[in-house]
PDB file of N, CA and C in Angstrom:
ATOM      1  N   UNK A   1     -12.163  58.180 -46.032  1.00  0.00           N
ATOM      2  CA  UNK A   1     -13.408  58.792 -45.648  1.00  0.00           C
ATOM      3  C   UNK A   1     -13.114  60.053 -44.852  1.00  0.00           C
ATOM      4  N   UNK A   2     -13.453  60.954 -45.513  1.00  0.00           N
ATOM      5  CA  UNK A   2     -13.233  62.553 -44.627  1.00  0.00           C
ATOM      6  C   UNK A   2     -14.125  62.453 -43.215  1.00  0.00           C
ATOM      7  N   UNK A   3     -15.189  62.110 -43.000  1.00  0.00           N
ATOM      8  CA  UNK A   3     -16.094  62.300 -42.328  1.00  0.00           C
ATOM      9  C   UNK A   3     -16.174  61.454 -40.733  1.00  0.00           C
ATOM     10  N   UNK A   4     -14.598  60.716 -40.628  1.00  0.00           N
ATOM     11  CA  UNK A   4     -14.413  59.804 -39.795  1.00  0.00           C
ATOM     12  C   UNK A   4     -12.995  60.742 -38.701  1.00  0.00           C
ATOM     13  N   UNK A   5     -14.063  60.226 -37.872  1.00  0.00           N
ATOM     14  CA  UNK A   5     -12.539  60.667 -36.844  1.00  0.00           C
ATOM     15  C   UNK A   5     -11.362  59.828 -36.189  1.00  0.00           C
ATOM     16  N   UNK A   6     -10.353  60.075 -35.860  1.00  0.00           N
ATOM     17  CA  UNK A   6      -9.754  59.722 -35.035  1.00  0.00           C
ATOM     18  C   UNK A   6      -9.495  59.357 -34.020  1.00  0.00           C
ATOM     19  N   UNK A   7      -9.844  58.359 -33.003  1.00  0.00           N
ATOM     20  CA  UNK A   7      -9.721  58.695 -31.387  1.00  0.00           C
ATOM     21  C   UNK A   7      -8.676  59.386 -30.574  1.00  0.00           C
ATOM     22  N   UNK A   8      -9.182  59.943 -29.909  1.00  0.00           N
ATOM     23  CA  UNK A   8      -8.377  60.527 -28.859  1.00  0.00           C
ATOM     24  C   UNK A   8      -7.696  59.783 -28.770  1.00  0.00           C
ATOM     25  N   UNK A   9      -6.285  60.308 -28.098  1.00  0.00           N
ATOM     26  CA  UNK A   9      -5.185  59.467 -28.012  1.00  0.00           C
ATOM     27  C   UNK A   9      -4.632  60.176 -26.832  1.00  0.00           C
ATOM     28  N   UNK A  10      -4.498  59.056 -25.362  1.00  0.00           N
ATOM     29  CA  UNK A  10      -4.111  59.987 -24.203  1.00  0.00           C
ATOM     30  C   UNK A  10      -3.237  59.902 -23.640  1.00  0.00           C
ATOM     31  N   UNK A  11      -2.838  60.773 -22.468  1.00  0.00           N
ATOM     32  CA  UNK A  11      -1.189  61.358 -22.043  1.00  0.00           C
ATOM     33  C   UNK A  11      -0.511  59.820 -22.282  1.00  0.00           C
ATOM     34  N   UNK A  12      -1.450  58.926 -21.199  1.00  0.00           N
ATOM     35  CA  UNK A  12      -0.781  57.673 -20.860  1.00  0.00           C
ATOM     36  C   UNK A  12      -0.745  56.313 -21.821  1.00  0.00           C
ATOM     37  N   UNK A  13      -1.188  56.599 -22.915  1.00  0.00           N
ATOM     38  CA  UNK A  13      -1.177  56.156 -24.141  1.00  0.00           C
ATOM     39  C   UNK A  13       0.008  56.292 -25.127  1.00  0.00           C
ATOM     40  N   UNK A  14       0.469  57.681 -24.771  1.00  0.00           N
ATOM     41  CA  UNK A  14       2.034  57.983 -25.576  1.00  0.00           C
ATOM     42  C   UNK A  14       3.198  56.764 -25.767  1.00  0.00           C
ATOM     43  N   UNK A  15       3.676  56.902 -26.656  1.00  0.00           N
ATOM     44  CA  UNK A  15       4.844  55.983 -26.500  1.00  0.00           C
ATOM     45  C   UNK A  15       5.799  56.709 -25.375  1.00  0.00           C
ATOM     46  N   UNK A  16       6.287  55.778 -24.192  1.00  0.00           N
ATOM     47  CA  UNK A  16       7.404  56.318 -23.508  1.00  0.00           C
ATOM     48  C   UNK A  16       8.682  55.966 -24.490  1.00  0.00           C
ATOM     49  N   UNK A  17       9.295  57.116 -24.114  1.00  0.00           N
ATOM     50  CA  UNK A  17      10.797  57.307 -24.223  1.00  0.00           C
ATOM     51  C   UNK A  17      11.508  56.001 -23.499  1.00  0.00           C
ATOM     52  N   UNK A  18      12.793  55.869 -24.174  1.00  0.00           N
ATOM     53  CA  UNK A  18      13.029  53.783 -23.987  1.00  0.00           C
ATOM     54  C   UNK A  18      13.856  54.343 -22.717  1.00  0.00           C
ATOM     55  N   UNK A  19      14.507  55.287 -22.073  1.00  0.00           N
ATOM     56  CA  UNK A  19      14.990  55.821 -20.702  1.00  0.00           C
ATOM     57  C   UNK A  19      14.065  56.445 -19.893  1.00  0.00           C
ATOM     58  N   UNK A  20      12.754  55.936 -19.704  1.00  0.00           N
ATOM     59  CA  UNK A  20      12.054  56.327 -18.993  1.00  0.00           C
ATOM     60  C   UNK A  20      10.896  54.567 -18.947  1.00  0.00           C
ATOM     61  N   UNK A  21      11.822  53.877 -19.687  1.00  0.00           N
ATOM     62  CA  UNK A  21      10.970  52.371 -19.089  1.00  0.00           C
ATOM     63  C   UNK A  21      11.494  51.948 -18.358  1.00  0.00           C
ATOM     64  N   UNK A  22      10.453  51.008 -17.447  1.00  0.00           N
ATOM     65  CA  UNK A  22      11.397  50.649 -16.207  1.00  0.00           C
ATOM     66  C   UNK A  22      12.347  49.692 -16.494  1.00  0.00           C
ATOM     67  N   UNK A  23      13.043  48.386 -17.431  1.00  0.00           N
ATOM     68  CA  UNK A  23      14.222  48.222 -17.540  1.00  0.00           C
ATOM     69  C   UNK A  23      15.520  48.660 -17.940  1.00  0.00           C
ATOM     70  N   UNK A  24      14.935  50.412 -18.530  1.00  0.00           N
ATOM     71  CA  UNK A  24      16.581  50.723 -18.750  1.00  0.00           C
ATOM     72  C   UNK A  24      16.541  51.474 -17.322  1.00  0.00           C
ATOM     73  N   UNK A  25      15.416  51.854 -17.078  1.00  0.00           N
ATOM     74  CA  UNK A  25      15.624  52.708 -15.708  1.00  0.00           C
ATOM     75  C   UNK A  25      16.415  52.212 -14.257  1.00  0.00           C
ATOM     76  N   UNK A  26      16.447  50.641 -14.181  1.00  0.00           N
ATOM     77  CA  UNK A  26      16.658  50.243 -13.637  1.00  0.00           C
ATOM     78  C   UNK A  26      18.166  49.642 -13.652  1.00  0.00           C
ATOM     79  N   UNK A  27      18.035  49.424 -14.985  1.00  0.00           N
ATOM     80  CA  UNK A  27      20.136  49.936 -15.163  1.00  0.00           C
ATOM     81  C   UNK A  27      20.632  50.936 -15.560  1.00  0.00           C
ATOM     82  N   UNK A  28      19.953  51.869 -15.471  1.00  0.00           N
ATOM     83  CA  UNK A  28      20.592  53.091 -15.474  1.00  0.00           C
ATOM     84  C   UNK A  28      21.053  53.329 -13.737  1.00  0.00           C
ATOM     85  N   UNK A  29      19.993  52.872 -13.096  1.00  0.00           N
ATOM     86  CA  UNK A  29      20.251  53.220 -11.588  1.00  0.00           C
ATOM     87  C   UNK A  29      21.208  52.201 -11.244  1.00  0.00           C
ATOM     88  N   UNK A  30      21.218  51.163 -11.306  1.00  0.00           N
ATOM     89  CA  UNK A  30      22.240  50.344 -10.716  1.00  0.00           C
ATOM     90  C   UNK A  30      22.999  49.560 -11.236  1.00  0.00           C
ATOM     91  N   UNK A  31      23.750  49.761 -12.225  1.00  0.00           N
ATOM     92  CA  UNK A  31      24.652  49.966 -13.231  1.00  0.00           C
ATOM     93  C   UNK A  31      25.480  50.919 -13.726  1.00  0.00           C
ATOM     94  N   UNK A  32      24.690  51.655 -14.247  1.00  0.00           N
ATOM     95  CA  UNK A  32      25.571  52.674 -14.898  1.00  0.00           C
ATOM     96  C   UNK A  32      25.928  54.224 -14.321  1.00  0.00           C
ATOM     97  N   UNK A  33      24.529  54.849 -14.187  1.00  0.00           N
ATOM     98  CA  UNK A  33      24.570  56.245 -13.459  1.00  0.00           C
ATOM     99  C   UNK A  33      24.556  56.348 -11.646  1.00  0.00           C
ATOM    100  N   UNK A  34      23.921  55.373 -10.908  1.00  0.00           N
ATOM    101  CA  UNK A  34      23.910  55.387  -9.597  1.00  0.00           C
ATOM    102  C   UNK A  34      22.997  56.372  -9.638  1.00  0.00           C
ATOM    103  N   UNK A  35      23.095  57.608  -8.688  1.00  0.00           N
ATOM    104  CA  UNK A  35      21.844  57.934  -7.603  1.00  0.00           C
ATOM    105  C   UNK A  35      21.761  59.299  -8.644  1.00  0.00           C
ATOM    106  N   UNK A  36      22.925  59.443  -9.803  1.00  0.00           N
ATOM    107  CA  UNK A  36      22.422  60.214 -11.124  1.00  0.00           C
ATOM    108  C   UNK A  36      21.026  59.944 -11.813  1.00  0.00           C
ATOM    109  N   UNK A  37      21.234  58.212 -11.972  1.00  0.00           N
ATOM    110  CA  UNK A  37      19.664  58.560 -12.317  1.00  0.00           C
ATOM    111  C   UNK A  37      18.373  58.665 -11.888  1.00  0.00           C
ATOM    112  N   UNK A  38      18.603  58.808 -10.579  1.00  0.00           N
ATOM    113  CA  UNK A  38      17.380  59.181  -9.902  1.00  0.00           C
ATOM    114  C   UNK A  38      16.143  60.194 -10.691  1.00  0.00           C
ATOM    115  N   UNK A  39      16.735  61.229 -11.682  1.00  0.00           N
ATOM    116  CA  UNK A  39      15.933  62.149 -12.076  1.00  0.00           C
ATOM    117  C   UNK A  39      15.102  60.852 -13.098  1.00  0.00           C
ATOM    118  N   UNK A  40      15.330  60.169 -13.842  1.00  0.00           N
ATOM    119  CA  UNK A  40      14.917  59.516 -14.887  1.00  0.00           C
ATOM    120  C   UNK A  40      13.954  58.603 -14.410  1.00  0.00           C
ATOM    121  N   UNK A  41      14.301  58.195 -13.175  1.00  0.00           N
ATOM    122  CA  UNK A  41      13.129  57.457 -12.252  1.00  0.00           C
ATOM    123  C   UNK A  41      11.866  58.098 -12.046  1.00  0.00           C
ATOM    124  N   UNK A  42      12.357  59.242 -11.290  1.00  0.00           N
ATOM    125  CA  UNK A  42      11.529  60.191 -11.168  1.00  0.00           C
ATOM    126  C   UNK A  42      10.335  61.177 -12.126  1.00  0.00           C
ATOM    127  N   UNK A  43      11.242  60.786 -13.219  1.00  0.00           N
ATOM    128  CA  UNK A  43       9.995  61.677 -14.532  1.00  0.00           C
ATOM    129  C   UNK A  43       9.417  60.362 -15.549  1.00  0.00           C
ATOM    130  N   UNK A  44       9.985  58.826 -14.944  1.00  0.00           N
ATOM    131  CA  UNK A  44       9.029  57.962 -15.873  1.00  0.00           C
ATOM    132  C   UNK A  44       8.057  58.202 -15.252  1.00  0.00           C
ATOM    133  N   UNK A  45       6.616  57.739 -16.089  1.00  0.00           N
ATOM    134  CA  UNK A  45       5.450  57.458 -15.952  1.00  0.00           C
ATOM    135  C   UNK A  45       5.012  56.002 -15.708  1.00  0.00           C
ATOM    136  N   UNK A  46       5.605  55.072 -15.826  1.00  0.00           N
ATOM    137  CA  UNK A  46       5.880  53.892 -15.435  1.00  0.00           C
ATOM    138  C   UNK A  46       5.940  53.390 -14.112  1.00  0.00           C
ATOM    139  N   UNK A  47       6.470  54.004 -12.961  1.00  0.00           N
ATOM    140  CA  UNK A  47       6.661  53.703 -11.936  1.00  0.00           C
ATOM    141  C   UNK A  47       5.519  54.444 -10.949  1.00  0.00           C
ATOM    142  N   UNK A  48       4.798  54.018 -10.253  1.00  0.00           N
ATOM    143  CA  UNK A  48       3.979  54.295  -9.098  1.00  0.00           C
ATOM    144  C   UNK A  48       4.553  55.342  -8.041  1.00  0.00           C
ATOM    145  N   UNK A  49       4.392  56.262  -7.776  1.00  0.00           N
ATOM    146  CA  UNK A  49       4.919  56.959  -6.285  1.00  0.00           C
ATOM    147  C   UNK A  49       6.003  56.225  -5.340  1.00  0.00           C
ATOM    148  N   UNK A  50       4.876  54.878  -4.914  1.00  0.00           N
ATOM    149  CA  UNK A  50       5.628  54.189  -4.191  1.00  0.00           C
ATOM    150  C   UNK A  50       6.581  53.475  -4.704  1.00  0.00           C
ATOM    151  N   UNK A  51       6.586  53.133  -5.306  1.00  0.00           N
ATOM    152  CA  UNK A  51       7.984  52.195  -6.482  1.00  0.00           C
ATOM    153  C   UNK A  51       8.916  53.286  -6.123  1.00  0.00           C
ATOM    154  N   UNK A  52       8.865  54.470  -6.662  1.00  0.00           N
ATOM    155  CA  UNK A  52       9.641  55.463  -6.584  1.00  0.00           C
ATOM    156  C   UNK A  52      10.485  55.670  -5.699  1.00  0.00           C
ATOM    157  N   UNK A  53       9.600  55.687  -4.428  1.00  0.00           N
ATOM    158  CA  UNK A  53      10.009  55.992  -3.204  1.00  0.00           C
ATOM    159  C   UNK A  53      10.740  54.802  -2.631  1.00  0.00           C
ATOM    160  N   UNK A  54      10.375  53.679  -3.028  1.00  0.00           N
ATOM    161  CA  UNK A  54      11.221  52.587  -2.363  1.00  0.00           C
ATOM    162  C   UNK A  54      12.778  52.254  -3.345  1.00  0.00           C
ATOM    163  N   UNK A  55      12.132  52.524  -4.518  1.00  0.00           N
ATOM    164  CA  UNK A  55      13.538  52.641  -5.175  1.00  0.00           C
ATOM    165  C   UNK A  55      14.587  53.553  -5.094  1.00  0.00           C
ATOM    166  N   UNK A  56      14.350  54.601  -4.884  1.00  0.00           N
ATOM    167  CA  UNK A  56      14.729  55.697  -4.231  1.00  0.00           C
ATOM    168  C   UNK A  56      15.907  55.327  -2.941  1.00  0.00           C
ATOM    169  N   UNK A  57      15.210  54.969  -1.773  1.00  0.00           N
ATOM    170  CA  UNK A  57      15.890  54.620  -1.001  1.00  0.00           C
ATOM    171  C   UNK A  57      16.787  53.264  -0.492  1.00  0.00           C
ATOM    172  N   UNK A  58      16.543  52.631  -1.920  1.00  0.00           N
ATOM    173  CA  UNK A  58      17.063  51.470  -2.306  1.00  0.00           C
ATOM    174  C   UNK A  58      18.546  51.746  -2.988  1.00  0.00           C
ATOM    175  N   UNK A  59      18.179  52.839  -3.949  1.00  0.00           N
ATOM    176  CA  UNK A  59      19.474  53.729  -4.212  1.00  0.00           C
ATOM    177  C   UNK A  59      20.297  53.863  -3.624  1.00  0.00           C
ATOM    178  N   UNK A  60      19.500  54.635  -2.478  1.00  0.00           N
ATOM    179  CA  UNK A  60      20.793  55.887  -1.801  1.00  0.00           C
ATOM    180  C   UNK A  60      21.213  54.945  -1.179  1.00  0.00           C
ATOM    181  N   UNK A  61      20.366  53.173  -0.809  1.00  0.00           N
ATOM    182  CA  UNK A  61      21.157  52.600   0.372  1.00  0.00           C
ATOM    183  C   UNK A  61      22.564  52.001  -0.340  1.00  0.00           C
ATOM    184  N   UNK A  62      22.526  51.216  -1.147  1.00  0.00           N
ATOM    185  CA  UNK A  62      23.244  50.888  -2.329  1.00  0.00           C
ATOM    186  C   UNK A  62      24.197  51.788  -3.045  1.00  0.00           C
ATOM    187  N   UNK A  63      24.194  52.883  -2.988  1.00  0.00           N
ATOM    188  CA  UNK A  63      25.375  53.893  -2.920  1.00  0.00           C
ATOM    189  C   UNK A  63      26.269  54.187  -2.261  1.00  0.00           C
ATOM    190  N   UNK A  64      25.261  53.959  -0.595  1.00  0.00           N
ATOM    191  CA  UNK A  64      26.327  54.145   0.703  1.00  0.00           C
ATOM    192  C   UNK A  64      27.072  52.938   0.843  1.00  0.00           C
ATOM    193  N   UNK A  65      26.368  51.939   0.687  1.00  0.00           N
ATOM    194  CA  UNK A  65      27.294  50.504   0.708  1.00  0.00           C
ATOM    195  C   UNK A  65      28.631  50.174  -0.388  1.00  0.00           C
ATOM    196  N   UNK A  66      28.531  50.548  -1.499  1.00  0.00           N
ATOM    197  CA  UNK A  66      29.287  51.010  -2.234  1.00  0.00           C
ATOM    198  C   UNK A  66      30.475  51.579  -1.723  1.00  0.00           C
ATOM    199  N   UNK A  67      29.800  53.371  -1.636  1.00  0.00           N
ATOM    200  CA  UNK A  67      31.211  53.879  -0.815  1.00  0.00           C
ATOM    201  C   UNK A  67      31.937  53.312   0.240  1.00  0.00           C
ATOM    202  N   UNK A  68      31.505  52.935   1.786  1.00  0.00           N
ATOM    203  CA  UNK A  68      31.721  52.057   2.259  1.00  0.00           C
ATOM    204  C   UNK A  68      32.822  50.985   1.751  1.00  0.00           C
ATOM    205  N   UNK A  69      32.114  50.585   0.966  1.00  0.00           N
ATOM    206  CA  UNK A  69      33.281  49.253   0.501  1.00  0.00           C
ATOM    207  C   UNK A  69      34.924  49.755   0.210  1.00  0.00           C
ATOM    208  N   UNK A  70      34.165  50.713  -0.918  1.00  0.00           N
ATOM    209  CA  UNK A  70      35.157  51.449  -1.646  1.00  0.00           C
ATOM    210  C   UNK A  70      36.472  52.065  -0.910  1.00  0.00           C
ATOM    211  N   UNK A  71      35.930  52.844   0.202  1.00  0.00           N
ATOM    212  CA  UNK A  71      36.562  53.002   1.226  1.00  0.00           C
ATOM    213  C   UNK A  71      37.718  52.324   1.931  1.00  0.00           C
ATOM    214  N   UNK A  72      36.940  50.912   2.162  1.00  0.00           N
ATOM    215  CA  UNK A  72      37.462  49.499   2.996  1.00  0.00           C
ATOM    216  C   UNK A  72      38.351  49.131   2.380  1.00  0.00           C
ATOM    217  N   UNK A  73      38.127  48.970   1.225  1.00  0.00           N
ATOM    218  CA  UNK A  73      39.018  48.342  -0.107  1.00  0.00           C
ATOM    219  C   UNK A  73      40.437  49.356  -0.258  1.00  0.00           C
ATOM    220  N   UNK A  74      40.167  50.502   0.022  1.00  0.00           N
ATOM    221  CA  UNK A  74      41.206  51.267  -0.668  1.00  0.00           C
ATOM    222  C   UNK A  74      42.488  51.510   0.544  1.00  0.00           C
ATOM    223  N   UNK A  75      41.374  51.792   2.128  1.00  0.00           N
ATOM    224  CA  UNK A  75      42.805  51.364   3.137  1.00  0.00           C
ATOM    225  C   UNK A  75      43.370  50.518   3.056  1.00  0.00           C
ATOM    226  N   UNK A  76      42.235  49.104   2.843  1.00  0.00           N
ATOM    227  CA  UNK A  76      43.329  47.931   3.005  1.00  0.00           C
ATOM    228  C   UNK A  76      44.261  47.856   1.597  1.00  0.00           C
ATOM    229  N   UNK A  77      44.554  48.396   0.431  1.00  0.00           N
ATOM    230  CA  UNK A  77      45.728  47.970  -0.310  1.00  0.00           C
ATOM    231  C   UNK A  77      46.416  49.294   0.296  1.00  0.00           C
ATOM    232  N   UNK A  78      45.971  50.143   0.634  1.00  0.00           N
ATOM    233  CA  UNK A  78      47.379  51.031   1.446  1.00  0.00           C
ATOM    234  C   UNK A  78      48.027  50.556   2.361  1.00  0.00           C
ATOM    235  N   UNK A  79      46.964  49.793   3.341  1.00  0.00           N
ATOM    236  CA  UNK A  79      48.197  49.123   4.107  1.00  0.00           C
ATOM    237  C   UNK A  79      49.053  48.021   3.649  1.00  0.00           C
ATOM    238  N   UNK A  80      48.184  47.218   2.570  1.00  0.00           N
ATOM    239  CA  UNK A  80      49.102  45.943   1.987  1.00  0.00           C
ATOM    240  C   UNK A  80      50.768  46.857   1.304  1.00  0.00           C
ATOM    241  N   UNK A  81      49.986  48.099   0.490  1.00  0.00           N
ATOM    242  CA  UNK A  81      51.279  48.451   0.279  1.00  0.00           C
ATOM    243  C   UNK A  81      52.372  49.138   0.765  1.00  0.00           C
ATOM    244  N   UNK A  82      51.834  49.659   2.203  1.00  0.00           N
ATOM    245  CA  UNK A  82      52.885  50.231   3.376  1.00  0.00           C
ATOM    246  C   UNK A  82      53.653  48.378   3.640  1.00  0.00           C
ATOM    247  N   UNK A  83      53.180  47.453   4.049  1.00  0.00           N
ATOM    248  CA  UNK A  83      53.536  46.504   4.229  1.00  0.00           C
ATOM    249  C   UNK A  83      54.773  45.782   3.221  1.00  0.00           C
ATOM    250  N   UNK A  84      54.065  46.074   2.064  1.00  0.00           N
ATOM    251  CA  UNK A  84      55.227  46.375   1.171  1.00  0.00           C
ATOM    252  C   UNK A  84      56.694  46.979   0.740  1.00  0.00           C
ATOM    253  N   UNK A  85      56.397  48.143   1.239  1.00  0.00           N
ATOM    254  CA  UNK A  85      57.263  48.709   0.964  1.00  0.00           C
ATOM    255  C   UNK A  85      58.408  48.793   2.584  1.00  0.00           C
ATOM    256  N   UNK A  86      57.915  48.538   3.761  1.00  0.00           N
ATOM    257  CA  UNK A  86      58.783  47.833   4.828  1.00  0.00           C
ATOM    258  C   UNK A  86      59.501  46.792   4.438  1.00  0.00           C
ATOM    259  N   UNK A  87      58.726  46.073   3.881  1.00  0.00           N
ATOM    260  CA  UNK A  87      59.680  44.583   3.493  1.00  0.00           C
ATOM    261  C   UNK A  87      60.696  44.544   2.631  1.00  0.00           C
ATOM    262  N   UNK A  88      60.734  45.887   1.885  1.00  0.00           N
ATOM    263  CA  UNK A  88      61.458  46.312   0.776  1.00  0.00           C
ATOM    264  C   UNK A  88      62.961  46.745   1.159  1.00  0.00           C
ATOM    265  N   UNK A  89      62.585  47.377   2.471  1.00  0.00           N
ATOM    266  CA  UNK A  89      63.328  48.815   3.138  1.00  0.00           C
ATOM    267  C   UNK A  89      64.858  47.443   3.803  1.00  0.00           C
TER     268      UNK A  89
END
């Protein structure tokens, strides 16, 4: 029928992009990319302001704890392996 229309079809109606839903978004952030994917958080349409914002700083906290560790972890096999290498000597 020519004479029939279509409905509007709106912004928030679009299909999202499958990296801009919130379960890959959410391993993208804490999994794979870290505080990289913050941008992808940031341009879904999926997530609320506040989601955003708490995820956000859920990130960065979870990054610092990370390094931190990373840190902790890496003196202590330097010293295991200074310890090492005394015992060697």
């Amino acid at each position: 029928m020519a004479g029939r229309k279509m409905p509007a079809v709106h912004a928030s109606e679009a299909p999202v992009k499958w990296y801009y839903r919130p379960v890959w978004v959410l391993l993208l952030l804490f999994l794979v990319l870290g505080p990289l994917g913050l941008p992808y958080l940031w341009r879904s349409p999926r997530f609320s302001r506040g989601a955003k914002l708490a995820l956000t700083a859920v990130v960065i906290a979870y990054t610092g704890v990370l390094v931190v560790e990373t840190v902790r972890i890496v003196r202590e096999v330097q010293r295991e392996m200074n310890e090492l290498q005394l015992d060697l000597d």
